[in-house]
C-alpha atoms as a PDB file:
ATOM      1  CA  UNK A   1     -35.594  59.918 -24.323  1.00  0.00           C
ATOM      2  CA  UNK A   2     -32.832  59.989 -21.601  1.00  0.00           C
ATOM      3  CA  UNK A   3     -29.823  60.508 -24.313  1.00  0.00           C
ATOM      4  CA  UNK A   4     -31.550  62.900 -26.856  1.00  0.00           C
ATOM      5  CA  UNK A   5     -32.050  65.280 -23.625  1.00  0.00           C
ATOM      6  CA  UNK A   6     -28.928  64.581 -22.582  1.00  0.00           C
ATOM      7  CA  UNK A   7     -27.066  65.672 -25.613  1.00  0.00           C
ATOM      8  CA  UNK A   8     -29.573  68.636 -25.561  1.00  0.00           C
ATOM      9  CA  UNK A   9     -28.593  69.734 -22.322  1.00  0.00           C
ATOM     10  CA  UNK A  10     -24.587  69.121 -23.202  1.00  0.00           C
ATOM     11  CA  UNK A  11     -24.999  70.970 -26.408  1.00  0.00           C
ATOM     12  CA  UNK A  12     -25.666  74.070 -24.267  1.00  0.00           C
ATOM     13  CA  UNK A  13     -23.414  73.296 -21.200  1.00  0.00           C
ATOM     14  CA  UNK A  14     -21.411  76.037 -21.242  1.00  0.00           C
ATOM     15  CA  UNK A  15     -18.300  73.930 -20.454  1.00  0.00           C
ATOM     16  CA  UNK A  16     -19.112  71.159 -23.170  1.00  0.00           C
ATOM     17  CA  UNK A  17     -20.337  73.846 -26.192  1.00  0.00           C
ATOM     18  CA  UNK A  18     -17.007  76.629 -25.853  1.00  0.00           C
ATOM     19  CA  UNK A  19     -15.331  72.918 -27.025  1.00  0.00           C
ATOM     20  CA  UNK A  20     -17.663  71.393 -29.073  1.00  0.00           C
ATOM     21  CA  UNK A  21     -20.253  73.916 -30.408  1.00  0.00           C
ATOM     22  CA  UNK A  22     -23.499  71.435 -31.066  1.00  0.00           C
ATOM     23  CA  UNK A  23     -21.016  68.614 -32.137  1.00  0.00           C
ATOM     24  CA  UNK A  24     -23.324  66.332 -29.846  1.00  0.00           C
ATOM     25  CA  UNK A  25     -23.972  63.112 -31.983  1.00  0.00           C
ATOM     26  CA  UNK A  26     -25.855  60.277 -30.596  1.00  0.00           C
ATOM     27  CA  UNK A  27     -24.712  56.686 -31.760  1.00  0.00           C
ATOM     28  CA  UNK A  28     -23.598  57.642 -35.600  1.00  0.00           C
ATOM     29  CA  UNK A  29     -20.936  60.821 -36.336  1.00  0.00           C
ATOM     30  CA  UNK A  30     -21.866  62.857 -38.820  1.00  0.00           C
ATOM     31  CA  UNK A  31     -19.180  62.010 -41.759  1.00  0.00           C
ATOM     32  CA  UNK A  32     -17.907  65.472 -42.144  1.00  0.00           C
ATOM     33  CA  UNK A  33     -17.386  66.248 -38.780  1.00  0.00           C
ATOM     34  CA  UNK A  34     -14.799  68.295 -37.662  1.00  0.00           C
ATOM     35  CA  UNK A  35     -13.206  67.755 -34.304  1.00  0.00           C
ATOM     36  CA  UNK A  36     -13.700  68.012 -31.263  1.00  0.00           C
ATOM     37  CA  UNK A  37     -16.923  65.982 -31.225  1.00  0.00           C
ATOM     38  CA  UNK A  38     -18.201  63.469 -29.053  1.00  0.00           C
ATOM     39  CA  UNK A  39     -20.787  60.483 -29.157  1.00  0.00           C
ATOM     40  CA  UNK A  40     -23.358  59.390 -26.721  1.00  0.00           C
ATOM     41  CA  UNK A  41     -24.285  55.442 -26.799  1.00  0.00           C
ATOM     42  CA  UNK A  42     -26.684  53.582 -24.870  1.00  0.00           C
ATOM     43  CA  UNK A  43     -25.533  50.294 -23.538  1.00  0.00           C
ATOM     44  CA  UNK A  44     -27.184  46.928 -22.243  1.00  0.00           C
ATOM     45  CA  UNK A  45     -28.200  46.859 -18.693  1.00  0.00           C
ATOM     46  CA  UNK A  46     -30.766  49.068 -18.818  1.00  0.00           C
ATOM     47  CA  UNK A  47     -33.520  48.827 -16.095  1.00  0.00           C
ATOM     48  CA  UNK A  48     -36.881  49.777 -15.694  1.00  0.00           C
ATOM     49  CA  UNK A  49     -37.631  49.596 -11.517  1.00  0.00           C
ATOM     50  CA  UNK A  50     -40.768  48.438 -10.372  1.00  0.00           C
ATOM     51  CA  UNK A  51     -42.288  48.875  -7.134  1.00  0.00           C
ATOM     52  CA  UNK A  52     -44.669  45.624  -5.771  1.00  0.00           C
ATOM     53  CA  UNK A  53     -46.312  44.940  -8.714  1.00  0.00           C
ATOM     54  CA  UNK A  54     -46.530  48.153 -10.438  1.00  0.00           C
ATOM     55  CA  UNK A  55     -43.917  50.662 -12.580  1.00  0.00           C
ATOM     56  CA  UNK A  56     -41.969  53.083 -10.800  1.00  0.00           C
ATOM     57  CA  UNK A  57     -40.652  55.024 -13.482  1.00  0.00           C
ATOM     58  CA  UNK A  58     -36.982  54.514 -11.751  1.00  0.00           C
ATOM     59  CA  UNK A  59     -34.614  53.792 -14.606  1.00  0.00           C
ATOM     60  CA  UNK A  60     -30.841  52.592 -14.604  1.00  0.00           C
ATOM     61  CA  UNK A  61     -29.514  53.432 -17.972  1.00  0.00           C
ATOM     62  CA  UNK A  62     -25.713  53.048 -18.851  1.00  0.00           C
ATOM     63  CA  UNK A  63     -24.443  55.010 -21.236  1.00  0.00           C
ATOM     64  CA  UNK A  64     -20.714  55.661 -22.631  1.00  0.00           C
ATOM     65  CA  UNK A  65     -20.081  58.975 -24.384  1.00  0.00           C
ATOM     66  CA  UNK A  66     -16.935  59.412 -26.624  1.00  0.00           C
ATOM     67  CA  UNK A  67     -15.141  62.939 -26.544  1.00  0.00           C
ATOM     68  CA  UNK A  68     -12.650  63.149 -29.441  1.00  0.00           C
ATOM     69  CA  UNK A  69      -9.923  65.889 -30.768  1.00  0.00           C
ATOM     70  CA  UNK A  70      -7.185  66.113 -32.508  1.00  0.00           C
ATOM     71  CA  UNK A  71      -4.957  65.618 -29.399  1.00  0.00           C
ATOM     72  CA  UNK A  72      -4.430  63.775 -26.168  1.00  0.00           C
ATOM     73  CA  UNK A  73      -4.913  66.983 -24.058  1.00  0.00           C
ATOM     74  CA  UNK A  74      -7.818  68.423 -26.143  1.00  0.00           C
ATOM     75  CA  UNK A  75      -9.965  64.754 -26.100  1.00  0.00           C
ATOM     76  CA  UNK A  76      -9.284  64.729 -21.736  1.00  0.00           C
ATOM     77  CA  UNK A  77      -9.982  68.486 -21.676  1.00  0.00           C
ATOM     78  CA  UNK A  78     -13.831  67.632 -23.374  1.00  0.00           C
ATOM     79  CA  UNK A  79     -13.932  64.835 -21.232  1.00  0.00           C
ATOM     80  CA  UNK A  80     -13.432  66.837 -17.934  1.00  0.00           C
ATOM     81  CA  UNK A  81     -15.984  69.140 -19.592  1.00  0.00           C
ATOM     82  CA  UNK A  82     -17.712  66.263 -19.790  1.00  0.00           C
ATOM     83  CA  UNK A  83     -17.413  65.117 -16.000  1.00  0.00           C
ATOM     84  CA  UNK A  84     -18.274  68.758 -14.896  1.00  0.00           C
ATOM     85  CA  UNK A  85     -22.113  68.533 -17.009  1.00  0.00           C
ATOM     86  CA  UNK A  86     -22.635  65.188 -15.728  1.00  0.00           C
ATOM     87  CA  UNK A  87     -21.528  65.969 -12.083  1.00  0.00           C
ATOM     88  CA  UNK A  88     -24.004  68.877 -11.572  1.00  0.00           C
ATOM     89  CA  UNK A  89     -27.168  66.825 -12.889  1.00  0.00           C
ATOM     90  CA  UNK A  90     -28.288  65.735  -9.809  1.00  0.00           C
ATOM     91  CA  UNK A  91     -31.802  66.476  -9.498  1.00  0.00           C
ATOM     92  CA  UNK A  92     -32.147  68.315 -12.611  1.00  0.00           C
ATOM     93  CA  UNK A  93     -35.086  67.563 -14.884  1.00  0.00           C
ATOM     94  CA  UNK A  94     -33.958  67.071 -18.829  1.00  0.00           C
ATOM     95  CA  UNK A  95     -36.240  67.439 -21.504  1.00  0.00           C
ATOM     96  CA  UNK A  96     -39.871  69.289 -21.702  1.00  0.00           C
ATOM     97  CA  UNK A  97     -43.299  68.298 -22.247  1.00  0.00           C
ATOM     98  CA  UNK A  98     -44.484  64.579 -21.488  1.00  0.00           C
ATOM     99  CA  UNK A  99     -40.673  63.393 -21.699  1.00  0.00           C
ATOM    100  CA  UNK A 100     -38.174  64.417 -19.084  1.00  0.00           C
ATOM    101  CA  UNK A 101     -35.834  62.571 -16.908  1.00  0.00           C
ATOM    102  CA  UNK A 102     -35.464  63.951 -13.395  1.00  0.00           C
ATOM    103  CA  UNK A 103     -31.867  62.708 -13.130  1.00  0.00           C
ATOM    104  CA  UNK A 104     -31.261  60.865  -9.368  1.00  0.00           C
ATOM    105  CA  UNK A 105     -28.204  59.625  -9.778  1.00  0.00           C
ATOM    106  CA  UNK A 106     -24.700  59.238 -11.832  1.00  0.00           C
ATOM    107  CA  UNK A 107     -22.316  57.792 -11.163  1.00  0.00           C
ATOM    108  CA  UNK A 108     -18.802  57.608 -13.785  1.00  0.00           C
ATOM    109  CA  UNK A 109     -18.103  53.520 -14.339  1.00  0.00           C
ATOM    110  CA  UNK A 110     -14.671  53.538 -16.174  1.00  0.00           C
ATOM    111  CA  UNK A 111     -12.751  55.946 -18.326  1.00  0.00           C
ATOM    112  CA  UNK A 112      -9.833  54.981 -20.840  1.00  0.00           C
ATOM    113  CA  UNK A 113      -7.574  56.816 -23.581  1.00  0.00           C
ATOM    114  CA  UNK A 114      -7.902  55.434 -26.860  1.00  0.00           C
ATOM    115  CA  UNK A 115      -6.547  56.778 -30.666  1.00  0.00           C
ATOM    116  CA  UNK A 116      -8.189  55.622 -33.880  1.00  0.00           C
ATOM    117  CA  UNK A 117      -6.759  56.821 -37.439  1.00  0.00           C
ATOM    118  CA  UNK A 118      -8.961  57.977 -40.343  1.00  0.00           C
ATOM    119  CA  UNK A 119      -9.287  55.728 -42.894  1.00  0.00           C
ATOM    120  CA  UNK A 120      -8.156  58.031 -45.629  1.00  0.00           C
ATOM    121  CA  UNK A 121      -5.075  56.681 -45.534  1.00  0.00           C
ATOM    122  CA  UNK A 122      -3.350  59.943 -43.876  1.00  0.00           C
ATOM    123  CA  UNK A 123      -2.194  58.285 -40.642  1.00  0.00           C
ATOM    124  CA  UNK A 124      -4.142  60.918 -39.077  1.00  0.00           C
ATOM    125  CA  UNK A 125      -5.059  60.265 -35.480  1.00  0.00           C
ATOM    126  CA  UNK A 126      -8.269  61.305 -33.782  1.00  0.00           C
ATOM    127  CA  UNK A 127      -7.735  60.847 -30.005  1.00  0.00           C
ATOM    128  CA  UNK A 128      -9.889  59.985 -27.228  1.00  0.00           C
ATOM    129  CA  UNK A 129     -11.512  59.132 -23.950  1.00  0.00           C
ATOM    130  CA  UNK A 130     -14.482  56.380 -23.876  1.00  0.00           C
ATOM    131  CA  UNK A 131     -16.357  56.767 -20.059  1.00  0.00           C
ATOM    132  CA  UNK A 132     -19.482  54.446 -19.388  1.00  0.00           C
ATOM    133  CA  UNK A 133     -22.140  56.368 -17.012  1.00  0.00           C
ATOM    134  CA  UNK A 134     -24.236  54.728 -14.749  1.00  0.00           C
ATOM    135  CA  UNK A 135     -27.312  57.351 -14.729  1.00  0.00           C
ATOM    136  CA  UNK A 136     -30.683  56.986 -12.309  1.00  0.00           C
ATOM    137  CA  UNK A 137     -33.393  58.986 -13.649  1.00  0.00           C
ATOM    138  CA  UNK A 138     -37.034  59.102 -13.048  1.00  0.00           C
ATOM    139  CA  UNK A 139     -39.304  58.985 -16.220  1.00  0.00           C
ATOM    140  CA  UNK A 140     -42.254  61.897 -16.388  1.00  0.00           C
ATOM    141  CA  UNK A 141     -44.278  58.749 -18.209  1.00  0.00           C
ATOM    142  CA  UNK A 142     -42.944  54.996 -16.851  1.00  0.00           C
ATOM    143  CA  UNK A 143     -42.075  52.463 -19.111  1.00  0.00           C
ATOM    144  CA  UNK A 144     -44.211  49.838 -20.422  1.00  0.00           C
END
């Protein structure tokens, strides 16, 4: 549940939203988009703790979210949006009910530019900055 409250909570950051609105998308973009947008993707590596024999509910998750706009300057300004949401989360709890994170940890991995074009055939370029996110949380219910 770590990345649907994730994108929860950065759909209302205040930072994040004046850029994006709810353009949150997790994994697949919604094909009418407009930008700025950005993606959140989980990657491999993730790891459920345990403690002697037993769950912790200690998670390592890596993520890599994808802030893109229309320019160079507008995809790093969501990203540093991006940094500022990400840097305050320590020891906030995301989500509600029987599925929150309390987040323990994170930690920014790598960050690079990148430009794709649409494939309209408009030469169009949609600009951006990939970051991988190494994220501790603790699970309300542990893993089984």
């Amino acid at each position: 549940m770590l990345i649907s409250n994730l994108a929860a909570h950065l759909k209302t950051h205040a930072g994040v939203s004046a850029l994006t609105g709810t353009k949150v998308y997790i994994n697949v973009v919604s094909a009418d988009a407009a930008l700025p947008y950005l993606t959140i993707q989980r990657l491999p590596g993730r790891d459920h703790q345990r403690h002697q024999l037993a769950v912790s509910g200690l998670v390592q998750t890596l993520l890599q979210i994808n802030c893109y706009a229309s320019t160079p300057t507008g995809a790093e300004t969501l990203f540093e949006a991006i940094r500022d949401a990400l840097d305050h989360l320590l020891r906030t709890t995301l989500g509600a009910g029987l599925y929150t994170e309390t987040i323990t940890s994170v930690v920014l991995e790598d960050d690079f530019g990148d430009v794709d074009y649409l494939e309209d055939g408009s030469g169009t370029a949609i600009h951006g900055v990939k970051s991988t996110w190494l994220i501790w949380h603790a699970e309300s219910l542990p893993g089984h």
